[in-house]
N, C-alpha and C. Protein backbone atom coordinates (compact mmCIF):
# COMPACT_ATOMS: atom_id res chain seq x y z
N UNK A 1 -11.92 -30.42 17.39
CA UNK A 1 -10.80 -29.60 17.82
C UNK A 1 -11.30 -28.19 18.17
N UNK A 2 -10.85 -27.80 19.15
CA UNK A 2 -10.87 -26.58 20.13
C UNK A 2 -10.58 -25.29 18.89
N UNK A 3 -11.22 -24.20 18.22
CA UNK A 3 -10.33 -23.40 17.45
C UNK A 3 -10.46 -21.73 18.13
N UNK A 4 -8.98 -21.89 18.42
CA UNK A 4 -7.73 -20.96 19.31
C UNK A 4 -7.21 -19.84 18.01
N UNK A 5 -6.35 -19.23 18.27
CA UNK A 5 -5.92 -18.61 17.54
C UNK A 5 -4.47 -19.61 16.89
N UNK A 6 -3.98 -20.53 17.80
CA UNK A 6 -3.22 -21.38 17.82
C UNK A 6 -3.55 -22.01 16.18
N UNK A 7 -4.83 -23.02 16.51
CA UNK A 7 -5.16 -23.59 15.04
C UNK A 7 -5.77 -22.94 13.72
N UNK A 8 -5.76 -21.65 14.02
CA UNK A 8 -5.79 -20.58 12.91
C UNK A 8 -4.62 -20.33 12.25
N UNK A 9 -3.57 -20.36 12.70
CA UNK A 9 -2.17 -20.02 12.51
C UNK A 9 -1.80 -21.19 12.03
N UNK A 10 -2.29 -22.51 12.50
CA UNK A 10 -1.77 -23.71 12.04
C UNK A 10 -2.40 -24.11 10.18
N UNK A 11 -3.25 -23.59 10.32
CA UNK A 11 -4.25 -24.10 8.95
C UNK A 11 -4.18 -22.93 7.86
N UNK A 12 -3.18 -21.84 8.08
CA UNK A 12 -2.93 -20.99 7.03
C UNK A 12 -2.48 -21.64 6.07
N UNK A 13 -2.35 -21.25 4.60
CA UNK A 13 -1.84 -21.76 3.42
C UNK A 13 -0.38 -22.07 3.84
N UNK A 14 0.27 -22.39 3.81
CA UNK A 14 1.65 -22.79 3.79
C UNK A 14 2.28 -21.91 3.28
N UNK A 15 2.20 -20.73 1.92
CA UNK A 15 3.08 -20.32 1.49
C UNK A 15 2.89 -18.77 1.98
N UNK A 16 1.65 -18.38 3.32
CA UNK A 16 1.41 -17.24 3.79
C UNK A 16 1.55 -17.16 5.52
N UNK A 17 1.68 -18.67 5.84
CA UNK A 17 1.82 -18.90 7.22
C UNK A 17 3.11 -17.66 7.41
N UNK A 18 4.18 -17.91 6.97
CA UNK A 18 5.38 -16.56 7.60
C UNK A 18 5.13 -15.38 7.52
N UNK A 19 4.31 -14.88 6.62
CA UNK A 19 3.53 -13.34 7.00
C UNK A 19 2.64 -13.61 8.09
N UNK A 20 1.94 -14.91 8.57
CA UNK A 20 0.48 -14.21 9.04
C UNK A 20 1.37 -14.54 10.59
N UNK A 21 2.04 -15.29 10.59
CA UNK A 21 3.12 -15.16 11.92
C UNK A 21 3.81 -13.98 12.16
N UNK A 22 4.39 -14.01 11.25
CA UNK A 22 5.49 -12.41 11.21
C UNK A 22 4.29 -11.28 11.52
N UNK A 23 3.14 -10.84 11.21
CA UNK A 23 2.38 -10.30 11.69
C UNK A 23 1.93 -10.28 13.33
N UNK A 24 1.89 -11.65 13.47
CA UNK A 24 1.35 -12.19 14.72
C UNK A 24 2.72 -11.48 16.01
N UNK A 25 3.35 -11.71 14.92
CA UNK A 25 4.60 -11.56 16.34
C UNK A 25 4.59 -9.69 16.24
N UNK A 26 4.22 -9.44 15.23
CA UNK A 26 4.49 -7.55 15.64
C UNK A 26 3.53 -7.30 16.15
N UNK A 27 2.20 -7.33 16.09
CA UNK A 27 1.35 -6.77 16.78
C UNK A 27 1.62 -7.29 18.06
N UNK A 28 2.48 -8.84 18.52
CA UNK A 28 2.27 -8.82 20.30
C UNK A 28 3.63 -7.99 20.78
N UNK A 29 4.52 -7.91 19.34
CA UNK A 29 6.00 -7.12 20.52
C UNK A 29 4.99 -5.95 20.53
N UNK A 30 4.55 -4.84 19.91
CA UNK A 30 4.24 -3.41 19.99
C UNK A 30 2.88 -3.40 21.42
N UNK A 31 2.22 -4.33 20.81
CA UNK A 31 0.85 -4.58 22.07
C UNK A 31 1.04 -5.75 23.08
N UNK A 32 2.11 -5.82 24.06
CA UNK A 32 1.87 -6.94 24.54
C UNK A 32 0.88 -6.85 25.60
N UNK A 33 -0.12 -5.94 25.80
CA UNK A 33 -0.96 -5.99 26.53
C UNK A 33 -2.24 -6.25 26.09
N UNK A 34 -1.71 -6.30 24.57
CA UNK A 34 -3.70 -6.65 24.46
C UNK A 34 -3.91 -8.32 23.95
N UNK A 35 -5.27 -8.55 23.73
CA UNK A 35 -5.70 -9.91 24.30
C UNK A 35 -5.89 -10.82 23.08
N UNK A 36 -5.32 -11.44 23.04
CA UNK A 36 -5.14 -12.28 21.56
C UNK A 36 -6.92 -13.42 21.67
N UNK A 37 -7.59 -13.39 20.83
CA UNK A 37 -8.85 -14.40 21.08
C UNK A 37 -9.33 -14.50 19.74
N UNK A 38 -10.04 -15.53 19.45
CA UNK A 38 -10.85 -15.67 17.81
C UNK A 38 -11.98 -15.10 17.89
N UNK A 39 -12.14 -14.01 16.91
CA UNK A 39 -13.52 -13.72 16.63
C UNK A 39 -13.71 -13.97 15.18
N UNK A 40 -14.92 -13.85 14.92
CA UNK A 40 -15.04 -14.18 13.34
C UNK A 40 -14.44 -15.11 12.75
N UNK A 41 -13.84 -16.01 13.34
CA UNK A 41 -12.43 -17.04 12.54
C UNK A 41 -11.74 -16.52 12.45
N UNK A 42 -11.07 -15.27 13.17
CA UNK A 42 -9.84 -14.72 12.98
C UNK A 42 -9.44 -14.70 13.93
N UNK A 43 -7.79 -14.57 13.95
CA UNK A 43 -7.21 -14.01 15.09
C UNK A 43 -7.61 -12.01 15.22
N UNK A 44 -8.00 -12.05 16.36
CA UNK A 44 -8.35 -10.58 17.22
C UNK A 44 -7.79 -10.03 17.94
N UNK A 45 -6.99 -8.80 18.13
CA UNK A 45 -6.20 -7.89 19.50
C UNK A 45 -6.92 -7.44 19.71
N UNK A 46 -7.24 -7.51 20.98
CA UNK A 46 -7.95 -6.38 21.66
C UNK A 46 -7.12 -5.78 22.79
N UNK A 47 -7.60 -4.06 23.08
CA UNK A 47 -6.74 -3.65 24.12
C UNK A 47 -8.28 -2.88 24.90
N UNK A 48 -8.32 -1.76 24.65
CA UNK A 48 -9.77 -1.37 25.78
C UNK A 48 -10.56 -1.89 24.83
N UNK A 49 -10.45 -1.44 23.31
CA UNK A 49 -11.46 -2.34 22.13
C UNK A 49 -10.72 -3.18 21.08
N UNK A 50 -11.12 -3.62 19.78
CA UNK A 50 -10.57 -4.32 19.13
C UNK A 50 -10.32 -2.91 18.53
N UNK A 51 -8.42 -3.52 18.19
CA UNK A 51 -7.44 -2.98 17.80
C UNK A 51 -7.16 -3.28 16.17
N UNK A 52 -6.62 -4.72 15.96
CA UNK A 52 -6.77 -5.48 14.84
C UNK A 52 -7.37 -7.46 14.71
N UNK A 53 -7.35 -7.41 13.47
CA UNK A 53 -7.31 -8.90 13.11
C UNK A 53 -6.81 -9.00 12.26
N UNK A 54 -6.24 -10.55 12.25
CA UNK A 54 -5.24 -10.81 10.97
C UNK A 54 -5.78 -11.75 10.46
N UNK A 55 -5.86 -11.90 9.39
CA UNK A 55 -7.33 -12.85 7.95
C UNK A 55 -6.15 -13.25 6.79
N UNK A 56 -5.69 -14.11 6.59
CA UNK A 56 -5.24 -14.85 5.25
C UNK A 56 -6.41 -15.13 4.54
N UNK A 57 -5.65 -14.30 3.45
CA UNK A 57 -6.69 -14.10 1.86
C UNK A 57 -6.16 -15.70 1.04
N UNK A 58 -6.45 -15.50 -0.16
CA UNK A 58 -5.75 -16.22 -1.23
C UNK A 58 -4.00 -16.18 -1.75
N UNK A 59 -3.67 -14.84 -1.72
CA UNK A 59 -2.40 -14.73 -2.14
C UNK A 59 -1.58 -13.16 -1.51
N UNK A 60 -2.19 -13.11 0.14
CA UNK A 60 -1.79 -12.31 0.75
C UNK A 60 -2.83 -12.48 2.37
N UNK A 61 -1.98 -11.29 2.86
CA UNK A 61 -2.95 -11.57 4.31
C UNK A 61 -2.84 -10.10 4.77
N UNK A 62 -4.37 -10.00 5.50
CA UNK A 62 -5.11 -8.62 5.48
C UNK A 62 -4.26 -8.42 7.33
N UNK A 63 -3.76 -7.38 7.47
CA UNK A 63 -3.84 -6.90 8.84
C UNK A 63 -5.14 -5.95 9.14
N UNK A 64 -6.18 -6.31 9.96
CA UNK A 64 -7.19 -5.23 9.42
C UNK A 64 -7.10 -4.78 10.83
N UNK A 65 -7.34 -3.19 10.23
CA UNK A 65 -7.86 -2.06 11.53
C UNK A 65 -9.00 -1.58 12.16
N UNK A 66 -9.16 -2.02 13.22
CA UNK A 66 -10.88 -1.76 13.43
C UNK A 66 -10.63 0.24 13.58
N UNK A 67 -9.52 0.66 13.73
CA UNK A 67 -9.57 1.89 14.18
C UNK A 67 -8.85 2.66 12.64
N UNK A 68 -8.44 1.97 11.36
CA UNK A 68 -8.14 2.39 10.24
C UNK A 68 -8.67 3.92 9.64
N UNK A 69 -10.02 3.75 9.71
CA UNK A 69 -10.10 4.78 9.22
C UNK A 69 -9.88 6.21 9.72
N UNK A 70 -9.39 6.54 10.94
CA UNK A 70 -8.77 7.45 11.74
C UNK A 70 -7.50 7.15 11.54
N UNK A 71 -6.38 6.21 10.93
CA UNK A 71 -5.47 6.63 10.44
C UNK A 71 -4.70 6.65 9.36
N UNK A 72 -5.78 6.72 8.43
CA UNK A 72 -5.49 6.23 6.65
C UNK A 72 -5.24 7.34 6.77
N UNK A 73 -5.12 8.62 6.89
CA UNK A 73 -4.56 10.36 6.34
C UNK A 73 -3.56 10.49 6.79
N UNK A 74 -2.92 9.37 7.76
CA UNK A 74 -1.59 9.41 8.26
C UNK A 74 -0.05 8.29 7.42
N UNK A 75 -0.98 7.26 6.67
CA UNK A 75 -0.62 6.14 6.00
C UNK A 75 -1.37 5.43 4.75
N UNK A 76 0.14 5.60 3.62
CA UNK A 76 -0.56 5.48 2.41
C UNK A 76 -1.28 3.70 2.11
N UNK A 77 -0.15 2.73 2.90
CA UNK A 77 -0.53 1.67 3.17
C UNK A 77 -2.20 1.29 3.47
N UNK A 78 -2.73 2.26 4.00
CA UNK A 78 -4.08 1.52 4.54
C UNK A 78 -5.26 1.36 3.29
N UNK A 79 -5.62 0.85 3.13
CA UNK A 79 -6.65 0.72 2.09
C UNK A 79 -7.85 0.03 3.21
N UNK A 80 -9.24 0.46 2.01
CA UNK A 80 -10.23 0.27 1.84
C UNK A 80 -11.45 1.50 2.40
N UNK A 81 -12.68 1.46 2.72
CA UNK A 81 -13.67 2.79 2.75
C UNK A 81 -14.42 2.42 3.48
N UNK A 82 -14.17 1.50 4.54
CA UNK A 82 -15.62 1.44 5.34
C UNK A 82 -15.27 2.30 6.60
N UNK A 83 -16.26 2.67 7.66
CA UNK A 83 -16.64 3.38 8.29
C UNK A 83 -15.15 3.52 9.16
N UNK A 84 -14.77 2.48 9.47
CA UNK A 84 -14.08 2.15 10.88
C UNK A 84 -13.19 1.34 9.95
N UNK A 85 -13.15 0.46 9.53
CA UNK A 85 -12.52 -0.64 9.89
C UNK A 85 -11.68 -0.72 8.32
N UNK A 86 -10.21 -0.75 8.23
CA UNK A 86 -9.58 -0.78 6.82
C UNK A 86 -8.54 -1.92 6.81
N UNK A 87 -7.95 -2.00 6.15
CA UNK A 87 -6.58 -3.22 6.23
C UNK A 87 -5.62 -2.51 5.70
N UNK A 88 -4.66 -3.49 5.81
CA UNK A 88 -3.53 -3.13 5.36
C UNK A 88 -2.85 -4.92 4.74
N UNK A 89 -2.55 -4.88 2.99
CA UNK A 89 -2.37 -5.89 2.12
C UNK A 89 -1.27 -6.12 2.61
N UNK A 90 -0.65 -6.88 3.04
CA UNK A 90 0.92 -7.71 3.15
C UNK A 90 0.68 -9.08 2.38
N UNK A 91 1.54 -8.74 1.41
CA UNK A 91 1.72 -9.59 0.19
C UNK A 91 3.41 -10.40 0.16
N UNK A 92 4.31 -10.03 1.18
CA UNK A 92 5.68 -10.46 1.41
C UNK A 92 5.94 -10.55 2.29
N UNK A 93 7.05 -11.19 3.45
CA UNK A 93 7.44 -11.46 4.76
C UNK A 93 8.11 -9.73 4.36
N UNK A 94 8.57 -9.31 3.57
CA UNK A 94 9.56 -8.28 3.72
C UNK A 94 8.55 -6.78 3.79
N UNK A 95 7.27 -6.86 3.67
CA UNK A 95 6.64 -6.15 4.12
C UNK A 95 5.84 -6.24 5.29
N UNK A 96 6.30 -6.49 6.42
CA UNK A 96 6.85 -6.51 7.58
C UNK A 96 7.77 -5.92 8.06
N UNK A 97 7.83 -4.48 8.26
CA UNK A 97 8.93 -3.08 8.16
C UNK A 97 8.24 -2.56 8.95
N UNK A 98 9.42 -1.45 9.12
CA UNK A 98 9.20 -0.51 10.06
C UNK A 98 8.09 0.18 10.04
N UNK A 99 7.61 0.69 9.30
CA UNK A 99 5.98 1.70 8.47
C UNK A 99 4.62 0.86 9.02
N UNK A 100 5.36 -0.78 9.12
CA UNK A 100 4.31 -1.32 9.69
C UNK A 100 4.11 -1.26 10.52
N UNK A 101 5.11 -1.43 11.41
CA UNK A 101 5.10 -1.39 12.54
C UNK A 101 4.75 0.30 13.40
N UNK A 102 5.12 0.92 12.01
CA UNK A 102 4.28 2.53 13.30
C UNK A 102 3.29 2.22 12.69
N UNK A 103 2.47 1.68 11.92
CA UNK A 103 1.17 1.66 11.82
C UNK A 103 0.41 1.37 13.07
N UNK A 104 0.90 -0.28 13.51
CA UNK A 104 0.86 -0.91 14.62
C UNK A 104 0.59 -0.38 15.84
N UNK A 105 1.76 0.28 15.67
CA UNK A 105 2.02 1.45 17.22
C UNK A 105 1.20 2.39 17.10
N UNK A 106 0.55 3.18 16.27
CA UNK A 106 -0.31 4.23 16.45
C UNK A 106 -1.87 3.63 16.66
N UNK A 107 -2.16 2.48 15.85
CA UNK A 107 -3.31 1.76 15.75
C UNK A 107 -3.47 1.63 17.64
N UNK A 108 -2.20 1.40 18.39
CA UNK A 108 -2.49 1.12 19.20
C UNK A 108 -2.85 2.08 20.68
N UNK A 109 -1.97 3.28 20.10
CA UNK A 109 -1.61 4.07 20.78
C UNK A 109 -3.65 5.03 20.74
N UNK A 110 -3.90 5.06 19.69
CA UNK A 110 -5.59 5.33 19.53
C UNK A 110 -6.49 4.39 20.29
N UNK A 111 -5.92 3.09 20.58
CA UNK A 111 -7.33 2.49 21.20
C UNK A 111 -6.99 3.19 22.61
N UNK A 112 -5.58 3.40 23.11
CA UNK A 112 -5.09 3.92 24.66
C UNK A 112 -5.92 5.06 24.80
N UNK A 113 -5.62 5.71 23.99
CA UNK A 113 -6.32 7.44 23.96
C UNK A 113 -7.97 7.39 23.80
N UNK A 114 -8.20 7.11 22.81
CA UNK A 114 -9.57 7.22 22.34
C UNK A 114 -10.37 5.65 21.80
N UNK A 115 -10.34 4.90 22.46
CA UNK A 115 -10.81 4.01 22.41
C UNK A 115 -12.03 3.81 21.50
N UNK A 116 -12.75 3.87 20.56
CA UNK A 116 -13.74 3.41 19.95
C UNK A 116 -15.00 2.38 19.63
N UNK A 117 -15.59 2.46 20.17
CA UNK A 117 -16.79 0.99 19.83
C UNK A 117 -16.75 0.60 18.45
N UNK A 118 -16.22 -0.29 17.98
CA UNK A 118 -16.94 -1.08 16.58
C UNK A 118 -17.73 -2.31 16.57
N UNK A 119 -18.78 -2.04 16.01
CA UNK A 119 -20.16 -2.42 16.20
C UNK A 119 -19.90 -3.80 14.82
């Protein structure tokens, strides 16, 4: 079998598939211009660069930011310390809110402006 972002979405845990969808669907309403493709075994947005990926953990699912660490001083949500690249824990369909969604929108609105290489 062919693996799409399609059968990534299909083979999530069952009890995280509605976050990692409910994810799926905000990053394409806010970005519908950028390019949905698997990298790493993940689903990937890209717009001039990679924007995010979305990764089901064990008992949550990572929205990760390749451009995070330029906006963790803006959002308490973002966790982690590497150079570039941070997540954000969604542990409930109901965290899937608005906060996320300007996360989303600014994550995106930075690759428009200042686009970044992550290596």
């Amino acid at each position: 079998m062919t693996k799409t972002p399609d059968t990534y979405y299909a083979q999530v845990e069952e009890s995280l598939a509605p976050i990692a969808l409910a994810l799926r669907e905000a990053v394409q309403l806010a970005g519908p211009a950028l390019t949905e493709k698997l990298a790493w075994g993940f689903p990937c947005y890209v717009g001039k660069e990679r924007v995010f990926s979305i990764a089901a953990q064990t008992s949550w699912v990572n929205l990760q930011l390749w451009y995070g660490a330029a906006l963790a001083h803006r959002f308490d949500r973002i966790e982690g310390t590497g150079k570039s690249l941070r997540h954000v824990k969604v542990h409930a369909l109901s965290e899937v809110d608005d906060e996320l969604a300007e996360i989303i929108r600014a994550a995106i609105a930075l690759d428009a402006s200042d686009p970044q290489r992550v290596a």
